[in-house]
N, C-alpha and C. Protein backbone atom coordinates (compact mmCIF):
# COMPACT_ATOMS: atom_id res chain seq x y z
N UNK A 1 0.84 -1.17 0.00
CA UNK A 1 0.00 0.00 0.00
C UNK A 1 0.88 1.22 0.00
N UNK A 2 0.11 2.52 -0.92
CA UNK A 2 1.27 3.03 -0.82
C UNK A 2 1.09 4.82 0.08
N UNK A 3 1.07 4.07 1.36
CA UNK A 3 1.25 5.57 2.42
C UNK A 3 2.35 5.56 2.83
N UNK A 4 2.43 7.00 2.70
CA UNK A 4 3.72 8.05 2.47
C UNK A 4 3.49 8.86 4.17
N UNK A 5 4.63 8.82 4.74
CA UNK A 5 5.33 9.03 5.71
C UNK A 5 5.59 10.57 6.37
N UNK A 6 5.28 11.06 6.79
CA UNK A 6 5.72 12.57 6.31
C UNK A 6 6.86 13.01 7.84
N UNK A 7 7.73 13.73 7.63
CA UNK A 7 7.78 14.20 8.69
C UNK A 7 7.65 15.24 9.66
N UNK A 8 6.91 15.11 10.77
CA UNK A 8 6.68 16.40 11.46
C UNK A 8 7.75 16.97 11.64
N UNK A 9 8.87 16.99 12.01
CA UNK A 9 9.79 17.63 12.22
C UNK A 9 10.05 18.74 11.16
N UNK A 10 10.22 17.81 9.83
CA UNK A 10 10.25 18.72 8.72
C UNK A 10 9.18 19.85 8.10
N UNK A 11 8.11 19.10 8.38
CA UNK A 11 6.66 19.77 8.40
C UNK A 11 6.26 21.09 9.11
N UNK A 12 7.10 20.90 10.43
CA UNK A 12 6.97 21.98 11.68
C UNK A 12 8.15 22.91 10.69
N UNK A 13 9.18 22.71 10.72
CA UNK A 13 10.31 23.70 10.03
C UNK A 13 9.57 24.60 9.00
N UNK A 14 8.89 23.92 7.98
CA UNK A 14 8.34 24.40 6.66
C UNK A 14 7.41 25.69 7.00
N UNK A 15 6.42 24.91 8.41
CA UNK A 15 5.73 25.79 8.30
C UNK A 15 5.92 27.43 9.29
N UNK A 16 6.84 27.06 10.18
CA UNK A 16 7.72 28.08 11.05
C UNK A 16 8.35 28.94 10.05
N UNK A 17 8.90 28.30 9.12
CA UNK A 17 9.89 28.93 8.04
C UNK A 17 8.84 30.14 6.98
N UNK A 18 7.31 29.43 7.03
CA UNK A 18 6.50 30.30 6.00
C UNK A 18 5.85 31.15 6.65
N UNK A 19 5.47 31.19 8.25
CA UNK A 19 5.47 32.40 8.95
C UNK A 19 6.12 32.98 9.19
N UNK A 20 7.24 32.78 9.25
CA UNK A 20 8.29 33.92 9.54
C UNK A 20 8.40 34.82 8.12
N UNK A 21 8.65 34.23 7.22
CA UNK A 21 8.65 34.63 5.45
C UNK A 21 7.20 35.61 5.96
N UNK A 22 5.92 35.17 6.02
CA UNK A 22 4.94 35.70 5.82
C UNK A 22 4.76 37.26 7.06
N UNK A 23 5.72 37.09 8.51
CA UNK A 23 6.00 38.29 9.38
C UNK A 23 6.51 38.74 8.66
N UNK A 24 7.57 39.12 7.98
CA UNK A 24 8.74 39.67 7.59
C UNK A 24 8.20 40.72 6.79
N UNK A 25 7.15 39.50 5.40
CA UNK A 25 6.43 40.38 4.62
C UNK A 25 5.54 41.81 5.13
N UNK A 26 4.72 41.64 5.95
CA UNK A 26 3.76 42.20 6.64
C UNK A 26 4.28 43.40 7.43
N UNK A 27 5.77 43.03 8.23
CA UNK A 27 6.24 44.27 8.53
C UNK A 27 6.77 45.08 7.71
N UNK A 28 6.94 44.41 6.86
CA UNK A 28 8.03 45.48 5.50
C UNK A 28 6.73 46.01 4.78
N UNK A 29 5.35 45.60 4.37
CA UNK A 29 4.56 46.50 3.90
C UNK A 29 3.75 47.38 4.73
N UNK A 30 4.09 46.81 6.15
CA UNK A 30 3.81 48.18 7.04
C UNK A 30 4.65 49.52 7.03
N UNK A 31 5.99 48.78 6.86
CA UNK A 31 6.81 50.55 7.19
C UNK A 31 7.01 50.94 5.68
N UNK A 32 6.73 49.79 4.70
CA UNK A 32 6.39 50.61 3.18
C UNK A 32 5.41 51.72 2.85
N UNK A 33 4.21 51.52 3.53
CA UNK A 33 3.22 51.96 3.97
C UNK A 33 3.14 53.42 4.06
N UNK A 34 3.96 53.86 5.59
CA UNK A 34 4.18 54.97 5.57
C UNK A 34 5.58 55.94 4.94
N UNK A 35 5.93 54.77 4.11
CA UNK A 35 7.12 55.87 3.22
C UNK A 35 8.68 54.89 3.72
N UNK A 36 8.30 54.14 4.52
CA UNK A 36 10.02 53.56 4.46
C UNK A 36 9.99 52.27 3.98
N UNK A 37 10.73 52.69 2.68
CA UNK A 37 11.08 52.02 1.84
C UNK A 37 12.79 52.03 1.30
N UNK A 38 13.31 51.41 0.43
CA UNK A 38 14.45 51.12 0.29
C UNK A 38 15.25 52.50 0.49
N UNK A 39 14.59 53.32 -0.58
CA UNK A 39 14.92 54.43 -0.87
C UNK A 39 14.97 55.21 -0.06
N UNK A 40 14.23 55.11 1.09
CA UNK A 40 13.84 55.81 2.38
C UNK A 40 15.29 55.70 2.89
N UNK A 41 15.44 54.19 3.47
CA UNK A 41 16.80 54.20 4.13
C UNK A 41 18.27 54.02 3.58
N UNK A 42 18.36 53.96 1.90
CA UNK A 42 19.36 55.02 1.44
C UNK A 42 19.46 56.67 1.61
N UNK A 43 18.41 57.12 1.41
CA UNK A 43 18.83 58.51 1.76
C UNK A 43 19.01 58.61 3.48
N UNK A 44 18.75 57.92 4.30
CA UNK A 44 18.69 58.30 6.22
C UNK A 44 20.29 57.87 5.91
N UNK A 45 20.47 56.62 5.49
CA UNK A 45 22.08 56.43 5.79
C UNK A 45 22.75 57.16 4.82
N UNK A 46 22.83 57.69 3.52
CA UNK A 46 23.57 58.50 3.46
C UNK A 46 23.53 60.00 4.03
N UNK A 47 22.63 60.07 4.47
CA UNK A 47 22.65 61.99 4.89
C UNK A 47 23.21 61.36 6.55
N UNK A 48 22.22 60.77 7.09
CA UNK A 48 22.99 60.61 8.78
C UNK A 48 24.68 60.43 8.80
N UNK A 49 25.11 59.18 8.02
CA UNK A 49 27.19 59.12 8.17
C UNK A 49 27.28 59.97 7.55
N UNK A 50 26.58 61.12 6.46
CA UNK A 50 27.56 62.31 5.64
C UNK A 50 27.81 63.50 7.47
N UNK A 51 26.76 63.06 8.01
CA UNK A 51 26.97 64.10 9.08
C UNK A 51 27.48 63.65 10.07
N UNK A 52 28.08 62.17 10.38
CA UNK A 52 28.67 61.68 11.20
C UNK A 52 30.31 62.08 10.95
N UNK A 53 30.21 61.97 9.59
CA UNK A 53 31.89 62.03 9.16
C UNK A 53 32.58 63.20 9.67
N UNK A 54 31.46 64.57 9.66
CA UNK A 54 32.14 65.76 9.25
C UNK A 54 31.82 65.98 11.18
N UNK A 55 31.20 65.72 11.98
CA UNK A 55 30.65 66.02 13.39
C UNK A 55 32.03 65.70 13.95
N UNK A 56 32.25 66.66 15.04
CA UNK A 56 33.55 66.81 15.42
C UNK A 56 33.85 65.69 16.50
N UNK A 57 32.62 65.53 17.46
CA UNK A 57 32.79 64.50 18.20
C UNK A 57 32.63 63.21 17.75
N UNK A 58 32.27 62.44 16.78
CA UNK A 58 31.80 61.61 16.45
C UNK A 58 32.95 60.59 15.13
N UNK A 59 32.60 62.23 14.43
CA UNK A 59 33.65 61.85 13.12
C UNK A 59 35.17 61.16 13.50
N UNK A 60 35.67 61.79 14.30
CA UNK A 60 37.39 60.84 14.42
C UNK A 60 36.91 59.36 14.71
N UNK A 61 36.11 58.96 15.80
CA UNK A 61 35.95 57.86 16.19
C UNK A 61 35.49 57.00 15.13
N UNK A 62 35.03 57.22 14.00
CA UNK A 62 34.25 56.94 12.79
C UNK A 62 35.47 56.51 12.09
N UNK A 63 36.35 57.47 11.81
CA UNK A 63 37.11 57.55 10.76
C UNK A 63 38.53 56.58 11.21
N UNK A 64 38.66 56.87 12.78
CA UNK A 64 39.60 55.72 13.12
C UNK A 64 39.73 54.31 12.93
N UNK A 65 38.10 53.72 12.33
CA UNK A 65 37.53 52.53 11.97
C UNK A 65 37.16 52.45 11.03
N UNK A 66 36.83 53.13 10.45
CA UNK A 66 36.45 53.27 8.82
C UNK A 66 37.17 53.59 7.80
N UNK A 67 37.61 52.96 6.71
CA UNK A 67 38.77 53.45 6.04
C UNK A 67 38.01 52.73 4.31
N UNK A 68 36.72 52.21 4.27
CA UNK A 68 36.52 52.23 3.02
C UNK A 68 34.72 52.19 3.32
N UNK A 69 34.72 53.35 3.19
CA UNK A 69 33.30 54.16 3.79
C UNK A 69 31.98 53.47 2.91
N UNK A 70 32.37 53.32 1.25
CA UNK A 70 31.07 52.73 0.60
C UNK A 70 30.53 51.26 1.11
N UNK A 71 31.72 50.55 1.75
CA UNK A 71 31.43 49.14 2.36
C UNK A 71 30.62 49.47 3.45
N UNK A 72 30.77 50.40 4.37
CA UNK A 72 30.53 50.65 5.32
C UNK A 72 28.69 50.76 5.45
N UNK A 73 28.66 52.10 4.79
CA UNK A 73 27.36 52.67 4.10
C UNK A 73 26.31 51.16 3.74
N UNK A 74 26.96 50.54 2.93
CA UNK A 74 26.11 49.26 2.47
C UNK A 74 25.58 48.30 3.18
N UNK A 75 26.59 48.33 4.75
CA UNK A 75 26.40 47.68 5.68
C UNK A 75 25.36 48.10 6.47
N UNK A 76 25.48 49.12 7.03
CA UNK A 76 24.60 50.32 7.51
C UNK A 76 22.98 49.87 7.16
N UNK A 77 22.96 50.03 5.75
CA UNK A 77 21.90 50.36 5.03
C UNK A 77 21.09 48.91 4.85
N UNK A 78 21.81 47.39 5.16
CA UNK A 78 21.45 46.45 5.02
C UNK A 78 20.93 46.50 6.63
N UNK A 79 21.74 46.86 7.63
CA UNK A 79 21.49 46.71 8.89
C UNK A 79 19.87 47.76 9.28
N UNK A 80 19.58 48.62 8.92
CA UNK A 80 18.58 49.42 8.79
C UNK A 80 17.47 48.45 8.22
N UNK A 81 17.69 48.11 6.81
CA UNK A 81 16.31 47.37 6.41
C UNK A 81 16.06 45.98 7.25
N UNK A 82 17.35 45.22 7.65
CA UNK A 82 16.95 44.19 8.61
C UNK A 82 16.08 45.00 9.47
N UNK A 83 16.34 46.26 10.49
CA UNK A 83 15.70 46.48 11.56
C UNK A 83 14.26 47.28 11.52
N UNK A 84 14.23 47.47 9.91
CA UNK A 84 12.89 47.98 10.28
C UNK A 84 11.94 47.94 9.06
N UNK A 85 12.40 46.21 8.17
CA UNK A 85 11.84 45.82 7.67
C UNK A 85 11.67 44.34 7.54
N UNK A 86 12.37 43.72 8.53
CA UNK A 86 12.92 42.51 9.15
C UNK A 86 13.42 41.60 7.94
N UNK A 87 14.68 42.19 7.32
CA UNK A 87 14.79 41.74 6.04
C UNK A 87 15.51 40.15 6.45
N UNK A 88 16.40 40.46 7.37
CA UNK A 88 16.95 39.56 7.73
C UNK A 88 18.52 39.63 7.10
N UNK A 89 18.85 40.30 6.06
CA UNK A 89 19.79 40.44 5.77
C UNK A 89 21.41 40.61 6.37
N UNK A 90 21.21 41.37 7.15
CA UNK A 90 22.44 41.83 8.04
C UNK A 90 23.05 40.85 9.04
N UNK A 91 24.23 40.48 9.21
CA UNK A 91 24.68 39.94 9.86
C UNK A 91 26.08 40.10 10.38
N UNK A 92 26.35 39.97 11.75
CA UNK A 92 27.27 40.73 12.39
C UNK A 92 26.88 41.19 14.12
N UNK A 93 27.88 41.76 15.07
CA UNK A 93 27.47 41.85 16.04
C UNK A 93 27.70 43.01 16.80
N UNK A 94 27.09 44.11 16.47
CA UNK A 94 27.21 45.50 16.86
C UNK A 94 27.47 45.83 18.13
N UNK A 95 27.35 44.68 18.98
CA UNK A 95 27.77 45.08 20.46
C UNK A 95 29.26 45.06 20.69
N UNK A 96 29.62 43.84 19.99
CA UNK A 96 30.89 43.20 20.01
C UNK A 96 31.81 44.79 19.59
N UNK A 97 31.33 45.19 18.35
CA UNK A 97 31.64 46.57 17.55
C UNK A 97 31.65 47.29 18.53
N UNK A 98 30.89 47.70 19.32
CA UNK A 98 31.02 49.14 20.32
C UNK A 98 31.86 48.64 21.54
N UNK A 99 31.72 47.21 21.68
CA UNK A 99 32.63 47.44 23.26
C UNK A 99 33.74 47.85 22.66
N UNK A 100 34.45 47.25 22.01
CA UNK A 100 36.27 47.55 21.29
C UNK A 100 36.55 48.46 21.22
N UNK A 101 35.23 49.72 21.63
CA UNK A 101 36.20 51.26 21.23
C UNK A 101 36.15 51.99 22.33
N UNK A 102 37.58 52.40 22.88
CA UNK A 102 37.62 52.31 24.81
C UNK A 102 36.49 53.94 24.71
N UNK A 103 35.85 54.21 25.62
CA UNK A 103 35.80 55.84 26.12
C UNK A 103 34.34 55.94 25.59
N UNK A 104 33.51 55.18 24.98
CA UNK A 104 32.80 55.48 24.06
C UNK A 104 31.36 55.51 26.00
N UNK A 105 30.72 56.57 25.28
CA UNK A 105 29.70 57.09 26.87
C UNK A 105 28.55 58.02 26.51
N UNK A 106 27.79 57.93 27.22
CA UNK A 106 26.73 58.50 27.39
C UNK A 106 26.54 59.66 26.43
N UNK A 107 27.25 60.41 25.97
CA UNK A 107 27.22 61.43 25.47
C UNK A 107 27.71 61.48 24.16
N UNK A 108 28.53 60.20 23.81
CA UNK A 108 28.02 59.79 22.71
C UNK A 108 27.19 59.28 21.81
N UNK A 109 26.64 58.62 22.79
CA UNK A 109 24.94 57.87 22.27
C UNK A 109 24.23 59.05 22.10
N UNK A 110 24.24 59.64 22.98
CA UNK A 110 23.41 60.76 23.01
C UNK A 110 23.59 61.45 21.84
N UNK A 111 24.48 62.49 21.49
CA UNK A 111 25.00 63.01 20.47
C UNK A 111 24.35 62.09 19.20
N UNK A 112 24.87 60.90 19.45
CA UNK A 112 24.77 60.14 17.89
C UNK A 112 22.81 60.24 17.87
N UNK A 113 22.51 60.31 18.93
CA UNK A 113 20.72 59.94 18.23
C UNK A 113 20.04 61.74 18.14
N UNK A 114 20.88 62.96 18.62
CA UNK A 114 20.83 63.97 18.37
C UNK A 114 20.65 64.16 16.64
N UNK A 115 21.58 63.40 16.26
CA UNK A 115 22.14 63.93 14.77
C UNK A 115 21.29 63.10 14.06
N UNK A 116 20.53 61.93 14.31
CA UNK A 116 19.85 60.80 13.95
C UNK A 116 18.54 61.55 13.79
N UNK A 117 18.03 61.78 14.92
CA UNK A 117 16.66 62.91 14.87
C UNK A 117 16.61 64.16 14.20
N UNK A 118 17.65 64.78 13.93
CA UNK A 118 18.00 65.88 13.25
C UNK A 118 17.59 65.38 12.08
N UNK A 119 18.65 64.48 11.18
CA UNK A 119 18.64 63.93 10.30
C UNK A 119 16.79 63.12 9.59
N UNK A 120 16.35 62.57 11.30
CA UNK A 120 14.48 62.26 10.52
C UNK A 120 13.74 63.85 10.20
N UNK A 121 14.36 64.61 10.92
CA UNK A 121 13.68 65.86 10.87
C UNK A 121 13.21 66.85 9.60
N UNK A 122 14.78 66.64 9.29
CA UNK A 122 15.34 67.12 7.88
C UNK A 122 14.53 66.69 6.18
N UNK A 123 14.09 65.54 6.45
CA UNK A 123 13.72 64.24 5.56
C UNK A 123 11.45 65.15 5.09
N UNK A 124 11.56 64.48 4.08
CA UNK A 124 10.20 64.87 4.54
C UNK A 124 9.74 63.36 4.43
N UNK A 125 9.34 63.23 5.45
CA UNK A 125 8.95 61.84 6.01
C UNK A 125 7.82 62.39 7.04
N UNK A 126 6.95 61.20 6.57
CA UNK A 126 5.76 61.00 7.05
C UNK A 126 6.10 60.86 8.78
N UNK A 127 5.12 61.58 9.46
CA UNK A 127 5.91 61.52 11.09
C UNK A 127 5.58 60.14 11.93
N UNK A 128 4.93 59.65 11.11
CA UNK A 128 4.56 57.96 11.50
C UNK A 128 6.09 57.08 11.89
N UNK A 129 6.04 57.65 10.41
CA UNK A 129 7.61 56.93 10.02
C UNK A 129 8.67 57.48 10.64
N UNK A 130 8.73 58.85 10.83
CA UNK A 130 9.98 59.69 11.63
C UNK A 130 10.11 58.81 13.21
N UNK A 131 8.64 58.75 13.56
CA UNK A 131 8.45 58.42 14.83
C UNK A 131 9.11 56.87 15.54
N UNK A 132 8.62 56.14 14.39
CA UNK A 132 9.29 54.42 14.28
C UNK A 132 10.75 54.44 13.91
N UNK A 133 11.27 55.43 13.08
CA UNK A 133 12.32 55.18 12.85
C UNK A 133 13.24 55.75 14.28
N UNK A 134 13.00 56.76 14.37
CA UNK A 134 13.49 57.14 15.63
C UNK A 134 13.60 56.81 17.01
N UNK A 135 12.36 55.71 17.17
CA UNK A 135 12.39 54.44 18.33
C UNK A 135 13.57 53.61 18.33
N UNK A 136 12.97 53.32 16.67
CA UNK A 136 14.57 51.69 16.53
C UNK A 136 15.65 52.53 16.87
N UNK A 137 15.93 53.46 16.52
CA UNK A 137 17.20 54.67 16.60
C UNK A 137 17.40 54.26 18.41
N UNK A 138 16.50 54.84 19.07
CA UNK A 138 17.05 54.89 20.58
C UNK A 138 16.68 53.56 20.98
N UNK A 139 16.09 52.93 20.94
CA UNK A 139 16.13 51.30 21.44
C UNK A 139 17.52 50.92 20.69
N UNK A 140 18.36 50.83 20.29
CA UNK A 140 19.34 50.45 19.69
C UNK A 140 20.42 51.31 20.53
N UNK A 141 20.69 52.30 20.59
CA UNK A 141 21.54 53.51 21.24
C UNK A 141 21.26 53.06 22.50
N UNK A 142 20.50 52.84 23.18
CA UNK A 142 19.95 52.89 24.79
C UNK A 142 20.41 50.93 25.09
N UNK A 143 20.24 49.86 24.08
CA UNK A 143 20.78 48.89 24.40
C UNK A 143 22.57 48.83 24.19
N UNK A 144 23.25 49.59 23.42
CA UNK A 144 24.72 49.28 23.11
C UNK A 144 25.10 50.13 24.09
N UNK A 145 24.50 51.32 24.69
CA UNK A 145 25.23 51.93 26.02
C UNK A 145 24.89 50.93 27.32
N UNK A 146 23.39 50.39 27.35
CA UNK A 146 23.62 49.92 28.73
C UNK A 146 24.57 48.13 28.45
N UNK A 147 24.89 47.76 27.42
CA UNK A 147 25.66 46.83 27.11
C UNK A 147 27.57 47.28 27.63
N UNK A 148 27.54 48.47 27.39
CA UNK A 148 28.70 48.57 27.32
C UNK A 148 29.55 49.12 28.63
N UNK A 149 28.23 49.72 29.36
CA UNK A 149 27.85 49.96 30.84
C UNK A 149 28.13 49.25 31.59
N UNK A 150 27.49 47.95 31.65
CA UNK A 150 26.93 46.83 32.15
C UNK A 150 28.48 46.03 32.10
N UNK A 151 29.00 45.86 31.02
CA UNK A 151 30.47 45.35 30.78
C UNK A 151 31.52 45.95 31.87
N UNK A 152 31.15 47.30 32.10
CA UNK A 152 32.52 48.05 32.34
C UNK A 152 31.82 47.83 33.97
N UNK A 153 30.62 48.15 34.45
CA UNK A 153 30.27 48.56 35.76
C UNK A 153 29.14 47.45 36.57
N UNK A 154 28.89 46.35 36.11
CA UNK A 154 27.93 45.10 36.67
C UNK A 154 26.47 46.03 36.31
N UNK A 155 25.80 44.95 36.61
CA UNK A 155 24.40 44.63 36.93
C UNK A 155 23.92 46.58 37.30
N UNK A 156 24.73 47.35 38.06
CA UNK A 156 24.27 48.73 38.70
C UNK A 156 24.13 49.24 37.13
N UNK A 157 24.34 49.02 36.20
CA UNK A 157 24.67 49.75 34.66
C UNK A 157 23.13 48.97 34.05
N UNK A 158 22.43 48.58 34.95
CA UNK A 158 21.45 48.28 34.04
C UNK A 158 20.47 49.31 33.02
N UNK A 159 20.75 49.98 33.48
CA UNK A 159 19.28 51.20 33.03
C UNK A 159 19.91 52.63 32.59
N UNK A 160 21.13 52.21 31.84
CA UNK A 160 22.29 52.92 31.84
C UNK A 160 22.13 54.14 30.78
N UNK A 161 21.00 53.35 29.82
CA UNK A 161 20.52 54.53 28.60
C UNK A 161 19.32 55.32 29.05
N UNK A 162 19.04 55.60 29.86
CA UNK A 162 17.34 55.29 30.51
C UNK A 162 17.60 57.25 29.86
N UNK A 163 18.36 57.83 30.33
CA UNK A 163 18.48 59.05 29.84
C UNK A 163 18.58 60.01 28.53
N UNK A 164 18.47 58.91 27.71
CA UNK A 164 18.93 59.45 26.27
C UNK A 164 17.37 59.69 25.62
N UNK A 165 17.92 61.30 24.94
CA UNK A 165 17.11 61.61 24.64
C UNK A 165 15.96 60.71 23.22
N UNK A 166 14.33 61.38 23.54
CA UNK A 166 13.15 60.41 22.53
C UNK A 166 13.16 61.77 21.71
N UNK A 167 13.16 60.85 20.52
CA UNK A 167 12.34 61.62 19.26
C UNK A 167 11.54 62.26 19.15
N UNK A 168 10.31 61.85 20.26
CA UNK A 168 8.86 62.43 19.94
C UNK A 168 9.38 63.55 20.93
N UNK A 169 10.13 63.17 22.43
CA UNK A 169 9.78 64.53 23.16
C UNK A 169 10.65 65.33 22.50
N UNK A 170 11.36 65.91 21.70
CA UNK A 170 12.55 66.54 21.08
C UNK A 170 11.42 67.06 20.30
N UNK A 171 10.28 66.80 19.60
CA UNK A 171 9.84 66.84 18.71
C UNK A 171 8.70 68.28 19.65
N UNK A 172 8.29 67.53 20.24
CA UNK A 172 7.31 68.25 21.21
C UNK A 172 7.99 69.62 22.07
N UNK A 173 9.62 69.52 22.19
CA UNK A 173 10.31 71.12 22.50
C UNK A 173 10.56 71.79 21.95
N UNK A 174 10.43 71.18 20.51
CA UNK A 174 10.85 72.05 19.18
C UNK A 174 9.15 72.59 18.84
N UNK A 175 8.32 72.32 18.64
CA UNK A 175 7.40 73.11 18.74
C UNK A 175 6.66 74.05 20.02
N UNK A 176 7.22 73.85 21.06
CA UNK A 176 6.52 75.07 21.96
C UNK A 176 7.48 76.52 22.03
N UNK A 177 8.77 76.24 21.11
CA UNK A 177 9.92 77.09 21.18
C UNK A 177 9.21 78.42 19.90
């Protein structure tokens, strides 16, 4: 007789594998949605590192590590659509990246999501999108400081980004000014 065998194991993979395919989709035509799209986060990464390069605090530390900038950019820009289109593309370990560079503090994160928000500001982007993009921005900034915190000073470094400035309230001082 001829019954065929199947396996769950493989079965479970297939179908884990076609929801995740099918999340991925769904978030990427959400932030397509309101305007972020490929093109979206080529222009954020090239205008944000054009202003990282030339920023006085920022730029040496940039440039002490960076020495073939279009690789860089591409990386960037793959790491962006992974995060806020769950491309999945990017791979690599950005924490690993920030501990290695001694001195790096609070006021650099800070600074860096200054110029980040500047930079959504600048854009004409839908404020949906300014708003999401500028989350991943400090959820990202606020985890590699208290990572790097946490490394240098225990467990007391937990809540180490808790201070860095939000998008929206930046957004909300710039209009009562």
């Amino acid at each position: 007789m001829g019954v065929v065998a199947t396996n769950p194991v493989r079965a479970s993979e297939h179908q884990t594998r076609g929801y995740a395919e099918q999340k991925r989709a769904e978030k990427r035509a959400a932030a397509e949605q309101i305007g972020i799209d490929a093109a979206f986060v080529d222009r954020l990464v090239e205008t944000f590192y054009g202003k990282i390069r030339d920023d006085d605090l920022l730029g040496p530390i940039f440039a002490e590590r960076i020495s073939d900038w279009p690789h860089h950019l591409a990386r960037m820009k793959a790491f962006w659509r992974s995060v806020l289109h769950n491309s999945g593309e990017f791979s690599g370990n950005p924490m690993l990246k920030h501990l290695a560079i001694p001195g790096l503090a609070f006021g650099h994160f800070s600074h860096w999501l200054e110029l980040f928000y500047e930079t959504l500001r600048e854009g004409d982007n839908d404020p949906a999108a300014a708003e999401l993009v500028g989350s991943r921005a400090r959820m990202i900034a606020d985890s590699l400081l208290t990572g790097i915190e946490m490394r240098r000073n225990g467990l007391a470094a937990g809540r180490a980004g808790e201070g860095l400035p939000h998008a929206e309230a930046r957004r909300q001082m710039e209009q009562k000014e």
